[in-house]
N, C-alpha and C. Protein backbone atom coordinates (compact mmCIF):
# COMPACT_ATOMS: atom_id res chain seq x y z
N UNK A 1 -56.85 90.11 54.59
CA UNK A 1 -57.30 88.73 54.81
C UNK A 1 -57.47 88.49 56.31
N UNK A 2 -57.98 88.01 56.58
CA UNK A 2 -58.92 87.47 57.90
C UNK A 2 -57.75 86.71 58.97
N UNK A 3 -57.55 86.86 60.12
CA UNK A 3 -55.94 86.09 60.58
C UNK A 3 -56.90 85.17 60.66
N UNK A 4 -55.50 83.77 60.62
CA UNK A 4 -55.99 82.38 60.76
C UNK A 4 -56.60 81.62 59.39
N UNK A 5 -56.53 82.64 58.23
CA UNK A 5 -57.58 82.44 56.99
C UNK A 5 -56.31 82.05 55.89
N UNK A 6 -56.71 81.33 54.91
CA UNK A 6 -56.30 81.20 54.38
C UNK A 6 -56.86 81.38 52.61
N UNK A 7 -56.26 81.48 51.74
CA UNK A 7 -56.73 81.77 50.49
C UNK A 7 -56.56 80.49 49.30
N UNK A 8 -57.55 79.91 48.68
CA UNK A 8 -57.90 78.77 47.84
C UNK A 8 -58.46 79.75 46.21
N UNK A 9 -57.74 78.88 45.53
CA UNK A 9 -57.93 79.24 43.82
C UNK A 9 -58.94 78.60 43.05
N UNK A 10 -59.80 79.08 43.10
CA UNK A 10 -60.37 78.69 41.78
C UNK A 10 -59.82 78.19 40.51
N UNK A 11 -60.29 77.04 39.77
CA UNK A 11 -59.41 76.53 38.83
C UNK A 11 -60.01 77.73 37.46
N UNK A 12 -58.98 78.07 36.52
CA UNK A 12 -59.68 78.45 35.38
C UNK A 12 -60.21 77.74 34.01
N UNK A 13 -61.58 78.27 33.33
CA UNK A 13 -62.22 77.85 32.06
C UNK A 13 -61.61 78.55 31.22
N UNK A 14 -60.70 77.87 30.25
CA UNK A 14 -60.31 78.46 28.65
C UNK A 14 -60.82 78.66 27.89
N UNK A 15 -61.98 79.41 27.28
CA UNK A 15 -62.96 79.04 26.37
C UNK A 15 -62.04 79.41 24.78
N UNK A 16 -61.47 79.14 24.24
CA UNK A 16 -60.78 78.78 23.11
C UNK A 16 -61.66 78.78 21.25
N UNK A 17 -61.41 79.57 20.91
CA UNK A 17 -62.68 79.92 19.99
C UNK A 17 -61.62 80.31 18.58
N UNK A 18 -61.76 80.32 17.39
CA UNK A 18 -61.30 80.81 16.02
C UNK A 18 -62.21 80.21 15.00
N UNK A 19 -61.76 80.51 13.67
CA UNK A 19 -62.23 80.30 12.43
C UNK A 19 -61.76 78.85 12.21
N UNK A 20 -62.15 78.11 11.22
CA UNK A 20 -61.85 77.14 11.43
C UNK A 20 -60.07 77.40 10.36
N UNK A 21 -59.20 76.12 10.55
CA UNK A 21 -57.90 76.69 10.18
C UNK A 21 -57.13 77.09 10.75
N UNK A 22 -57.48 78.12 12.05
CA UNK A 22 -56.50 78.64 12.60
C UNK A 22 -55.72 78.07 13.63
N UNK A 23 -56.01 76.89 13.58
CA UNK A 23 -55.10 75.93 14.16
C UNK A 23 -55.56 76.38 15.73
N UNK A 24 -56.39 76.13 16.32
CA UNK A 24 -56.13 76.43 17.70
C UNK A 24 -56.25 75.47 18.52
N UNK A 25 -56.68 73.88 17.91
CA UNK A 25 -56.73 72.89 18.78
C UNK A 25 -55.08 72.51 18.84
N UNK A 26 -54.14 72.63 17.26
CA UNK A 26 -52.61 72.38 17.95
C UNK A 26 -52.33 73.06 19.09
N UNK A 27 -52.93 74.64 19.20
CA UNK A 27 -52.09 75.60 20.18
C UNK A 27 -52.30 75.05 21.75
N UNK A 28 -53.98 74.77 21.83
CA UNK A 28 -54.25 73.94 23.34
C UNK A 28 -53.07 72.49 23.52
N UNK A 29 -53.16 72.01 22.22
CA UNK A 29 -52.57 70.48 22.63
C UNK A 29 -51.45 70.99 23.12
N UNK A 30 -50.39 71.81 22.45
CA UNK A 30 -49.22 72.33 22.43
C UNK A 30 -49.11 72.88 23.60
N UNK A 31 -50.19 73.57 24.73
CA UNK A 31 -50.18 74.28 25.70
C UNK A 31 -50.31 73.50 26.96
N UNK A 32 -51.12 72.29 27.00
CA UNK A 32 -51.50 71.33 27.57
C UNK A 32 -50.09 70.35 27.73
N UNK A 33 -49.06 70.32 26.78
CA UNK A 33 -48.12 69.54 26.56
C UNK A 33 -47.00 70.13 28.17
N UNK A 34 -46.88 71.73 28.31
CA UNK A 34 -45.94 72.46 29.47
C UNK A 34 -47.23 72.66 30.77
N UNK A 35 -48.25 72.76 30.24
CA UNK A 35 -49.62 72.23 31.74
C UNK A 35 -49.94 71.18 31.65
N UNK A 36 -49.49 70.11 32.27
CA UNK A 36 -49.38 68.90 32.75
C UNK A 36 -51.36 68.33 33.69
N UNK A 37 -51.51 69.47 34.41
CA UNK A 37 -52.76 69.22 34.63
C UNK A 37 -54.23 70.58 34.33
N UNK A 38 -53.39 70.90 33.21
CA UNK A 38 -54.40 71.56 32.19
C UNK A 38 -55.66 70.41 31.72
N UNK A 39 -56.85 70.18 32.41
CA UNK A 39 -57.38 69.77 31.12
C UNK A 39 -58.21 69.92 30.37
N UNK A 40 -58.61 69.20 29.49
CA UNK A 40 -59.58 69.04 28.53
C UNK A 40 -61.15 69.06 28.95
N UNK A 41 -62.06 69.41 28.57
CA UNK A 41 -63.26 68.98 28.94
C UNK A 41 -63.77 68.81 27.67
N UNK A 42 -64.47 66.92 28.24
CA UNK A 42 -64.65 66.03 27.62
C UNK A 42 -66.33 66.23 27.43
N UNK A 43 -66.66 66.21 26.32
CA UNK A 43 -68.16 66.53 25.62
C UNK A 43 -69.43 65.53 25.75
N UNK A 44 -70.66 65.95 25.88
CA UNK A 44 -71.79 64.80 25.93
C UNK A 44 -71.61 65.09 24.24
N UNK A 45 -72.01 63.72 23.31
CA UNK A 45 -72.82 63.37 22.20
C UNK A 45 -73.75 62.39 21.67
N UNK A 46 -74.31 62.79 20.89
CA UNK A 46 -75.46 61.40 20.67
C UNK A 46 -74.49 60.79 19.52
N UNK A 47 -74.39 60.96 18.81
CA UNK A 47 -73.86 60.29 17.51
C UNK A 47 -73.01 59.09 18.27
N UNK A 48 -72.25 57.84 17.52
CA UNK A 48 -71.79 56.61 17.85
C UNK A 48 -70.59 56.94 17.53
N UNK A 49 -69.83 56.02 18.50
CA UNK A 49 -68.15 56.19 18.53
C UNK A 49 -67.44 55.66 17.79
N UNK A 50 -66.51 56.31 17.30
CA UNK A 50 -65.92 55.89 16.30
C UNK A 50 -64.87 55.23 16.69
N UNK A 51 -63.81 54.41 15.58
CA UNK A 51 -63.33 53.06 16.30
C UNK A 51 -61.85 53.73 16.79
N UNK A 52 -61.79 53.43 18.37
CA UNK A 52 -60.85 53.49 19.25
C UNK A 52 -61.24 54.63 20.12
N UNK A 53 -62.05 55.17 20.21
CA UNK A 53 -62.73 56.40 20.78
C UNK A 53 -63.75 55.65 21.94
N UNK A 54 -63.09 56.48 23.32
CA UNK A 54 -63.38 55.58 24.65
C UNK A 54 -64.30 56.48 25.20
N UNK A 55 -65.60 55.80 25.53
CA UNK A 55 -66.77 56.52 26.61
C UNK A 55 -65.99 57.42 27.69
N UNK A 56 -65.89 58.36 27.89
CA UNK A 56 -65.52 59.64 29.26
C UNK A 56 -64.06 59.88 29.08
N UNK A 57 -63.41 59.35 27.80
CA UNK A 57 -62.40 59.94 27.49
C UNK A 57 -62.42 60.83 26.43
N UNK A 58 -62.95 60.58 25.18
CA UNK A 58 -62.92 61.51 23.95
C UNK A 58 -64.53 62.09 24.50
N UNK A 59 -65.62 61.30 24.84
CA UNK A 59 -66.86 61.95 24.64
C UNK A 59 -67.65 60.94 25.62
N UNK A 60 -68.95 61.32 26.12
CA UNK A 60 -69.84 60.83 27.06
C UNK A 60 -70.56 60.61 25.88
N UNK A 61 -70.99 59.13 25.39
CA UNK A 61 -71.71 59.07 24.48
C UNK A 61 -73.17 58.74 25.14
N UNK A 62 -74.38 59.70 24.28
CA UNK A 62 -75.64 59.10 25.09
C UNK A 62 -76.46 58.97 24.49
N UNK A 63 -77.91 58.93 24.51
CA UNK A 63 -78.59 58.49 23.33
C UNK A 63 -79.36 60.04 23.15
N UNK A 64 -80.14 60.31 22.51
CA UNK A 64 -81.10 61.55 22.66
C UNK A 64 -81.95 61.92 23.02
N UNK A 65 -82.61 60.78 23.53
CA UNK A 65 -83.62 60.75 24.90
C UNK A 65 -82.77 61.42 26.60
N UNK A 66 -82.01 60.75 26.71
CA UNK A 66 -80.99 61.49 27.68
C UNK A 66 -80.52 62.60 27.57
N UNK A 67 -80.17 63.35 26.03
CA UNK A 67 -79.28 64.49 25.88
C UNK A 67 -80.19 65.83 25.68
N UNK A 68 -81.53 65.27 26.01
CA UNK A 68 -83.11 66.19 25.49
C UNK A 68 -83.66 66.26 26.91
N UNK A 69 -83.24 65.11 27.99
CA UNK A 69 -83.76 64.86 29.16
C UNK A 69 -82.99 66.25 30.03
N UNK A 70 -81.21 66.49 29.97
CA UNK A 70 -80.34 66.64 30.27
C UNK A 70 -80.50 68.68 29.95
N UNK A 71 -80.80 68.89 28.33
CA UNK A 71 -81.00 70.00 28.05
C UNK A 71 -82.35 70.40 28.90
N UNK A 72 -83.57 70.17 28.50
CA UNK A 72 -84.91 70.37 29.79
C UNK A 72 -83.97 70.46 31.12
N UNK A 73 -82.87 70.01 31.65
CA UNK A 73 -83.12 69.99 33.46
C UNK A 73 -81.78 71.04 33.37
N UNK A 74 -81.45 71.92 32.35
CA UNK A 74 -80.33 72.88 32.60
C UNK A 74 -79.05 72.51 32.76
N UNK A 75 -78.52 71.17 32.46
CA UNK A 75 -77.61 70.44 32.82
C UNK A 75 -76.36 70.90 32.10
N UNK A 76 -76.49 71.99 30.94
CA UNK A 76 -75.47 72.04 29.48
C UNK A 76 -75.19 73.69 30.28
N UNK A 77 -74.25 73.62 29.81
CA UNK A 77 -73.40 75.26 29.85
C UNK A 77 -73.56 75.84 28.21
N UNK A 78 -73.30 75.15 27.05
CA UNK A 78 -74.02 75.06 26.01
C UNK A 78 -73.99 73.26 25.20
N UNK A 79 -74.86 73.87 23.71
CA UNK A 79 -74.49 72.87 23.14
C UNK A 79 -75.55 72.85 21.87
N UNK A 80 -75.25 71.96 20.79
CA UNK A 80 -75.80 72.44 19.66
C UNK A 80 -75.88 71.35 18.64
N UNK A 81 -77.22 71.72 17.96
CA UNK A 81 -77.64 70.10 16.43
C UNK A 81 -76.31 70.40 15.59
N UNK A 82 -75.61 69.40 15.55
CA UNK A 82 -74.77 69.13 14.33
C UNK A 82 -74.81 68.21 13.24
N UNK A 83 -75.78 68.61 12.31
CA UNK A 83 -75.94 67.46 11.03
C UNK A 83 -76.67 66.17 12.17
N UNK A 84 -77.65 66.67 12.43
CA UNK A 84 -78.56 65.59 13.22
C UNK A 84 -77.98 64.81 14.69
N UNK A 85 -76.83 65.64 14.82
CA UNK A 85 -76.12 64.61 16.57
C UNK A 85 -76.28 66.15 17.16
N UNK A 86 -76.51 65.52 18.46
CA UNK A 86 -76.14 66.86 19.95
C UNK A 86 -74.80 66.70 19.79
N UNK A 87 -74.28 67.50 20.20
CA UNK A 87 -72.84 68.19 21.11
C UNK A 87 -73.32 68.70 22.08
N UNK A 88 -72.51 68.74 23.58
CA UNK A 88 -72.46 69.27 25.04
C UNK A 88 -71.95 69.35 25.54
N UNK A 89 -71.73 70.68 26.17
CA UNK A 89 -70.76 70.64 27.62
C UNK A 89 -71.60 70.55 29.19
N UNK A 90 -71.21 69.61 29.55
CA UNK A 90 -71.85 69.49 30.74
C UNK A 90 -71.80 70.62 32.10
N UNK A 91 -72.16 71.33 32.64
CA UNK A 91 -71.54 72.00 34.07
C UNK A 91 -70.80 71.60 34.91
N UNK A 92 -71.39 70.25 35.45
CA UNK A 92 -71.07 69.43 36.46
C UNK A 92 -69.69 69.12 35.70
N UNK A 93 -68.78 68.81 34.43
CA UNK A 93 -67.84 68.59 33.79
C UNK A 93 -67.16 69.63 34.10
N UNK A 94 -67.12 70.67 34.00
CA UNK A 94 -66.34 72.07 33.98
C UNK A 94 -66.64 72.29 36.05
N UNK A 95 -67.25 72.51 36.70
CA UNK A 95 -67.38 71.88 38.14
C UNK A 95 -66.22 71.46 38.55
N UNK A 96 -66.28 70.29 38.15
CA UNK A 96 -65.37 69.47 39.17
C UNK A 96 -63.98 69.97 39.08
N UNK A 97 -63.14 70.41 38.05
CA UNK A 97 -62.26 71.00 37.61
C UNK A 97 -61.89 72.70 38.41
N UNK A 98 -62.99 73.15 38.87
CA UNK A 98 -62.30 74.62 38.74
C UNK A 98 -62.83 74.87 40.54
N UNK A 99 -63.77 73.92 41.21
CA UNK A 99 -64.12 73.36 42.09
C UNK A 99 -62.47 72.98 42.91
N UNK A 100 -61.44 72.64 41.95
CA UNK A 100 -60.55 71.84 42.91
C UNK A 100 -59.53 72.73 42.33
N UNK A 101 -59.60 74.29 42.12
CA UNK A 101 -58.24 74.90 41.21
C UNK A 101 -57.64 74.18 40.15
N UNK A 102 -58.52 73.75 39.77
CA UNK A 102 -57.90 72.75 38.36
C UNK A 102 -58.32 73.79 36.86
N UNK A 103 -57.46 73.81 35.94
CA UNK A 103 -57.59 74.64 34.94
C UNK A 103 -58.04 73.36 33.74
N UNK A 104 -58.73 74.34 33.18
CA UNK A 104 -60.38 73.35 31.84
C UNK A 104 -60.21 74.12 30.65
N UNK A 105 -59.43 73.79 29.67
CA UNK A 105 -60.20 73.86 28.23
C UNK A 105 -61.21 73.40 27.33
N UNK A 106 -61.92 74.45 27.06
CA UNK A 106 -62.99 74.23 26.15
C UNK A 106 -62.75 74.53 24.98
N UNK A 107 -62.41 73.75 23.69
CA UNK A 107 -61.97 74.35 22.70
C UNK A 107 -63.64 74.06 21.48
N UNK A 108 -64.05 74.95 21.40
CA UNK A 108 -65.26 75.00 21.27
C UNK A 108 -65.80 76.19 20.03
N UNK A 109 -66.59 75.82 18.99
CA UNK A 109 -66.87 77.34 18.06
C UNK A 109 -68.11 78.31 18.80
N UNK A 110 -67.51 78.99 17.87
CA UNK A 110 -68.48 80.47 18.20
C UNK A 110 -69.65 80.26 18.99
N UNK A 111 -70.52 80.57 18.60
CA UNK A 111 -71.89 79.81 18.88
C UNK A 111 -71.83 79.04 20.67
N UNK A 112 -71.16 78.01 20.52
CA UNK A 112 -71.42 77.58 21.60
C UNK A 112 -70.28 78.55 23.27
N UNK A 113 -69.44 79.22 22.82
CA UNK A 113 -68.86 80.14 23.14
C UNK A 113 -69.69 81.60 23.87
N UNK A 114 -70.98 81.90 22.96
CA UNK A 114 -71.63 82.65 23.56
C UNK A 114 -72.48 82.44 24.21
N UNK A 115 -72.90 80.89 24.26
CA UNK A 115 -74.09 80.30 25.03
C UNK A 115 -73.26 80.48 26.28
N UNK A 116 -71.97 79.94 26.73
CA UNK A 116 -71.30 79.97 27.97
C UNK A 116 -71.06 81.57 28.39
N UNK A 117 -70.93 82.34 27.62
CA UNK A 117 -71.19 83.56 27.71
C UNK A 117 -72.70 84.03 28.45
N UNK A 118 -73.13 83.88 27.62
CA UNK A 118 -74.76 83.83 28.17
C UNK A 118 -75.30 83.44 29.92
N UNK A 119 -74.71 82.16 29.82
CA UNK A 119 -74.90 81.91 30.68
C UNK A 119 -74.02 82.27 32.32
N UNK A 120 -73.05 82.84 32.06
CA UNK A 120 -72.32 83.75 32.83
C UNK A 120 -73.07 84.67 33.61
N UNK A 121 -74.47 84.75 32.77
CA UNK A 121 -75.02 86.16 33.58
C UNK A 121 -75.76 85.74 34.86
N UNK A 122 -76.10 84.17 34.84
CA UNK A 122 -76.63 83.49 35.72
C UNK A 122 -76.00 83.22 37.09
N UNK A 123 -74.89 82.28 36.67
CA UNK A 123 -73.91 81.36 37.35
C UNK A 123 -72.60 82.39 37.59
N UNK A 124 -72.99 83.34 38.93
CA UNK A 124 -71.58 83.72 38.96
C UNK A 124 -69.93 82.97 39.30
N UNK A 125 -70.16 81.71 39.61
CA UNK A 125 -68.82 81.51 39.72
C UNK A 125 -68.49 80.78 38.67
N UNK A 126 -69.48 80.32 37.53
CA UNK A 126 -68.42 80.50 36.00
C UNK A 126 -68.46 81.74 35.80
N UNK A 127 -68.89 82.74 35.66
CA UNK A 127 -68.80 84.20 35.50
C UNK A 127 -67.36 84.37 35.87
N UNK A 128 -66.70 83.68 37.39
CA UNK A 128 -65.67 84.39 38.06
C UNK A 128 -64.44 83.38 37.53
N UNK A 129 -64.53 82.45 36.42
CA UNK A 129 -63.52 81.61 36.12
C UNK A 129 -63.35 81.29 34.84
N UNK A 130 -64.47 82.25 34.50
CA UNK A 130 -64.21 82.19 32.68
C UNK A 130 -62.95 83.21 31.91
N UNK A 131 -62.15 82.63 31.07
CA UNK A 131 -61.84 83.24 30.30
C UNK A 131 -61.66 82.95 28.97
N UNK A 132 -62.63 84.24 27.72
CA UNK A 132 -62.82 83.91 26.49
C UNK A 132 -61.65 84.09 25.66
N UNK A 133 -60.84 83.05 25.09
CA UNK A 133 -59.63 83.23 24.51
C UNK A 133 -60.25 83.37 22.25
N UNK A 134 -59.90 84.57 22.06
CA UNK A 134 -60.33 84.25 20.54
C UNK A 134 -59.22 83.79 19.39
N UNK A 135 -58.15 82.72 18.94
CA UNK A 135 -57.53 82.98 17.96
C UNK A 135 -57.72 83.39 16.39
N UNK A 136 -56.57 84.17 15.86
CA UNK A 136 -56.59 84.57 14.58
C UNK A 136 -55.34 84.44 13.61
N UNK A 137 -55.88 84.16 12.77
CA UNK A 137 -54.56 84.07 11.86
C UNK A 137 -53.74 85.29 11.74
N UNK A 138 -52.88 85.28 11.19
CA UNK A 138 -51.88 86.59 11.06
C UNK A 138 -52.47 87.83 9.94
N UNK A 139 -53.15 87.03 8.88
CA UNK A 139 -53.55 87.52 7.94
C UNK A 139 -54.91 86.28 7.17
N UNK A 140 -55.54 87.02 6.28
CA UNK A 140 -56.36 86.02 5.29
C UNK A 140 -55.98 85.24 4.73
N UNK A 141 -54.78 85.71 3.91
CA UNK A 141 -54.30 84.64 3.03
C UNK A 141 -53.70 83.82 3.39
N UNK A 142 -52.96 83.75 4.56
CA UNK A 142 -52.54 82.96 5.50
C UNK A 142 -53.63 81.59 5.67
N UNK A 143 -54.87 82.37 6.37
CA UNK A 143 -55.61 81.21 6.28
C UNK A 143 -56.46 80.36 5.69
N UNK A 144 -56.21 81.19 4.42
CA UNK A 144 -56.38 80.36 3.06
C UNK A 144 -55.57 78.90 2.67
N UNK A 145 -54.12 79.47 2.67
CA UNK A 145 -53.07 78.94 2.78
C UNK A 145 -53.24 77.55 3.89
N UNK A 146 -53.76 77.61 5.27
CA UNK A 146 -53.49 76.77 5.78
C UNK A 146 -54.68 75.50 5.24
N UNK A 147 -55.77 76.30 5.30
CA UNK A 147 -57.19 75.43 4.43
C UNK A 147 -56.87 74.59 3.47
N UNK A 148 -56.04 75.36 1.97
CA UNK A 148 -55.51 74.82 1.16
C UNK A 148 -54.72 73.42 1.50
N UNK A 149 -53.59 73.67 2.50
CA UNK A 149 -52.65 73.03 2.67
C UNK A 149 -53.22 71.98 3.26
N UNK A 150 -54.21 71.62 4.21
CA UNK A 150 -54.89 70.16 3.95
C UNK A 150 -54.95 69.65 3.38
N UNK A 151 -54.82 69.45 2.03
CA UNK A 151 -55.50 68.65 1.11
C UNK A 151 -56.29 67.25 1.46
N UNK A 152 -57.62 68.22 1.79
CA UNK A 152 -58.48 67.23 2.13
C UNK A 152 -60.29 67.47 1.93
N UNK A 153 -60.47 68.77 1.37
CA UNK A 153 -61.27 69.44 0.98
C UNK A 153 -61.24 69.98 -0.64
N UNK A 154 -62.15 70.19 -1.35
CA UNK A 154 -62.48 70.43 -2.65
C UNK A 154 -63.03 72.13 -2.57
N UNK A 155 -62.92 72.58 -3.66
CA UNK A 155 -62.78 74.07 -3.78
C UNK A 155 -64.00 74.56 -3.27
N UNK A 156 -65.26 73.92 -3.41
CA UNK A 156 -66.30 74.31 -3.05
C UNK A 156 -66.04 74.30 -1.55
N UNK A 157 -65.53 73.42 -1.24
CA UNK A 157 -65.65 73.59 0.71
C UNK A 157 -64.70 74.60 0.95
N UNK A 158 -63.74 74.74 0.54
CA UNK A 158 -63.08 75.48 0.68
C UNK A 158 -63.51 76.89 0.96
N UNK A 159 -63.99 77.69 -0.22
CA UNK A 159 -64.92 78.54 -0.20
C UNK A 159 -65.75 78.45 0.81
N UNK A 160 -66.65 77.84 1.28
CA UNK A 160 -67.55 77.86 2.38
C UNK A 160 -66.94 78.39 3.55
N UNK A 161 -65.81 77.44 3.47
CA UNK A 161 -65.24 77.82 5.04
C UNK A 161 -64.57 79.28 4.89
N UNK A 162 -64.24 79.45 4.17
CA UNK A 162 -63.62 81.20 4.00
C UNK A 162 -64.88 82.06 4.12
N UNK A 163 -65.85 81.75 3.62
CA UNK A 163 -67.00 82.63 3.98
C UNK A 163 -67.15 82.53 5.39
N UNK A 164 -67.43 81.33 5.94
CA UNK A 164 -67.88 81.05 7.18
C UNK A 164 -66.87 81.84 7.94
N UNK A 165 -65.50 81.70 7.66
CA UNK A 165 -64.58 82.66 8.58
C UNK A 165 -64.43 84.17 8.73
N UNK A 166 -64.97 84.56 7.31
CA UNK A 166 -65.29 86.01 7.40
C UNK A 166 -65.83 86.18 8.42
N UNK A 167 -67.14 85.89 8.92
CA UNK A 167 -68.19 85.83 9.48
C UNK A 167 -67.29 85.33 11.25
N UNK A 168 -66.91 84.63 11.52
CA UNK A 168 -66.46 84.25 12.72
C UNK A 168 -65.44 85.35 13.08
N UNK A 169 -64.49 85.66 11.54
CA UNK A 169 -63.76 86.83 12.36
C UNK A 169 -64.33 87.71 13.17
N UNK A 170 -65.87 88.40 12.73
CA UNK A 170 -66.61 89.41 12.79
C UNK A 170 -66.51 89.12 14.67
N UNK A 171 -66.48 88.24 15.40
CA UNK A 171 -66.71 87.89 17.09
C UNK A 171 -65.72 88.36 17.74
N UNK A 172 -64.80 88.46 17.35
CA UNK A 172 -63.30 89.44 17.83
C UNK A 172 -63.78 89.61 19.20
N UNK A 173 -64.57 90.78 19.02
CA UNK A 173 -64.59 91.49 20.31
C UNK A 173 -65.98 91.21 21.56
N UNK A 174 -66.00 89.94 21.43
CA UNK A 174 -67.11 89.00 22.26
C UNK A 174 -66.24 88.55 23.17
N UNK A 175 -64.82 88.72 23.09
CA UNK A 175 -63.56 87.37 23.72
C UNK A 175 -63.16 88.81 24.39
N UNK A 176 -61.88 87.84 25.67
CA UNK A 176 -61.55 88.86 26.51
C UNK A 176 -60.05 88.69 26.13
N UNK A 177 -59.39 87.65 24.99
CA UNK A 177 -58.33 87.99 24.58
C UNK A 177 -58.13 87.59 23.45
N UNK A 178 -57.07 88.46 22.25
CA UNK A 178 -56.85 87.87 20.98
C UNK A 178 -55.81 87.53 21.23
N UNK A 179 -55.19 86.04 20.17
CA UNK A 179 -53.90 85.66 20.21
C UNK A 179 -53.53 85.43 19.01
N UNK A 180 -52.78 86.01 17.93
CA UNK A 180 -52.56 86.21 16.93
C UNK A 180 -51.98 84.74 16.57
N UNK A 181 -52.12 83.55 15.70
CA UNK A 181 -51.32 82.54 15.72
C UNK A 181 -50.42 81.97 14.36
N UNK A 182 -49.41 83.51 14.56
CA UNK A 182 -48.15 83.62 13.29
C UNK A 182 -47.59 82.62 13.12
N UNK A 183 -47.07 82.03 14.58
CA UNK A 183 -46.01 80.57 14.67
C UNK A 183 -46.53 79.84 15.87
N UNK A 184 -46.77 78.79 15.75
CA UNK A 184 -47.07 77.81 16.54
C UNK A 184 -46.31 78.32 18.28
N UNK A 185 -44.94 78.26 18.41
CA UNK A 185 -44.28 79.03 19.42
C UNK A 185 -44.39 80.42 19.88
N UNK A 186 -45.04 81.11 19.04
CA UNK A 186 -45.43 82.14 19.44
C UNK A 186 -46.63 82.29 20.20
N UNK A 187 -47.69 81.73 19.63
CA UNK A 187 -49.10 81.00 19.86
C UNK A 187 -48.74 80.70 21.63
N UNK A 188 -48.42 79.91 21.12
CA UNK A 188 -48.02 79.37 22.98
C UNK A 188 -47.58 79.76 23.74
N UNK A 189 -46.55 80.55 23.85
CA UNK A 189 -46.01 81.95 24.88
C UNK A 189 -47.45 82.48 25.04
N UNK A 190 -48.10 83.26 24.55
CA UNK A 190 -49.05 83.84 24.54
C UNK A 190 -50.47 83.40 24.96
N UNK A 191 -50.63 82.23 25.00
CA UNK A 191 -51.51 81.55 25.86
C UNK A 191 -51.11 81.28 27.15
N UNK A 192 -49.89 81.34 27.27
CA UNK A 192 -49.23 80.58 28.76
C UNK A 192 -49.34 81.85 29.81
N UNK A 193 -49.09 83.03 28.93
CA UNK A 193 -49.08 84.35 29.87
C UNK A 193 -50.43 84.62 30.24
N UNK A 194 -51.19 84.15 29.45
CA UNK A 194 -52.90 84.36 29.49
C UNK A 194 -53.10 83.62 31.16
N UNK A 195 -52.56 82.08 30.89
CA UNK A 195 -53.14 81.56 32.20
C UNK A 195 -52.61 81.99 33.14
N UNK A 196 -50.84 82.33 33.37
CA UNK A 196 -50.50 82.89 34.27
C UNK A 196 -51.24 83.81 34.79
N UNK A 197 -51.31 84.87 34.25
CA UNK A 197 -52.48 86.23 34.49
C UNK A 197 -53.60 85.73 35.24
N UNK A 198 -54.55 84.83 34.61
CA UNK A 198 -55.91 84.80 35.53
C UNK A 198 -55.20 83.60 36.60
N UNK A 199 -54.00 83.22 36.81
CA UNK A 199 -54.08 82.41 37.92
C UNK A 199 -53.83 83.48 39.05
N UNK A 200 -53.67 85.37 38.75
CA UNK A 200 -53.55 85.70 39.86
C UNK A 200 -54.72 87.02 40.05
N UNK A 201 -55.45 86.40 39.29
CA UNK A 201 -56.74 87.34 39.22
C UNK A 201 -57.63 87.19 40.69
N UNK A 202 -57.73 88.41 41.18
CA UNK A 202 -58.16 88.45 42.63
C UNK A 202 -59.68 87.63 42.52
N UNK A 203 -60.36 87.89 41.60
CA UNK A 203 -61.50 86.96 41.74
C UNK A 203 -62.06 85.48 41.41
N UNK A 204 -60.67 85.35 41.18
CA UNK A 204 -60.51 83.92 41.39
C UNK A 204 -60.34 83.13 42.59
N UNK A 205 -59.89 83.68 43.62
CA UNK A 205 -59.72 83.47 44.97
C UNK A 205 -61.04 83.45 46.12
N UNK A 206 -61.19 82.76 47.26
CA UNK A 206 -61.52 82.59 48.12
C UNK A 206 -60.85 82.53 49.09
N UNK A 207 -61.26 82.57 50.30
CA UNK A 207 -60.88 82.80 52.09
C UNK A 207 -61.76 81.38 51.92
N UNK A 208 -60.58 80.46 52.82
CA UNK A 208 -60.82 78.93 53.57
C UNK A 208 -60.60 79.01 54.97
């Protein structure tokens, strides 16, 4: 290092990805609960807010003239039609965060996971602050079991989503880590060592 120089961190991107079931939004909340200024990154959508759900806290709500204006000017890291609404992650959102060594979860499916992927090949300093986290259940029946245990879905959906997870398992090896999620506490050790790790990843760093 350079005398007189000093060294500044880059904040890290969690990109947080599983089947659906596998519980991985408890494991962030749960992880976020001992990282105090872990946060969240908060989504553009078109669709209307639902009641108690605050503009730039749960979601940037916008119309689709803006979110079509926004996709044309490169503004999304990704984002995708859901049953007729946008979803988005903004850049400038994930920016400001890793801009100030601040650590960003994206808890986000597949799909939009490889668009930020994708776009890695562009933007090297998300390139230099990404990390793709994949969770998995312990087993299938397990996450049958947890599907089931909602009771809040009918057999037909049910089914769907087990297909659909076949299929998501298949991304495994798109991610730069698996975290098996047997027990909730286990889950979380295992994410915590994750961030530790890239908080001392040399290319995360800069000379100030």
């Amino acid at each position: 290092m350079t005398e007189n120089r000093q060294l500044s961190r880059y904040g890290t991107v969690l990109i947080v990805s599983g089947p659906s079931g596998v519980g991985k939004s408890t494991v962030c909340a749960a992880v976020r609960e001992q990282f105090p200024k872990l946060h969240f990154s908060v989504s553009c959508t078109t669709r209307d807010p639902r009641p108690g759900e605050i503009d730039g806290e749960h979601y940037y709500f916008i119309n689709k003239t803006v979110f079509e204006q926004k996709i044309a000017a490169g503004e999304f890291i990704e984002h995708a039609d859901v049953f007729g609404n946008y979803y988005g992650t903004l850049h400038s959102e994930v920016l400001k965060y890793i801009s100030q060594g601040e650590d960003v979860f994206l808890d986000i499916d597949i799909q939009g996971a490889m668009q930020i992927k994708e776009h890695t090949g562009s933007d090297e300093l998300l390139k230099r602050c990404c990390e793709f986290i994949f969770i998995i259940p312990p087993d299938r029946n397990e996450l049958e079991s947890r599907l089931r245990g909602r009771n809040t879905e009918d057999e037909a959906v049910i089914q769907r989503r087990l297909a659909k997870s076949e299929h998501e398992l298949s991304f495994w090896r798109e991610y730069d880590y698996i975290i098996v999620n047997d027990t909730l506490e286990a889950a979380v050790e295992r994410m915590k060592h994750i961030i530790y790790a890239a908080h001392c990843r040399t290319g995360r760093y800069r000379e100030i």
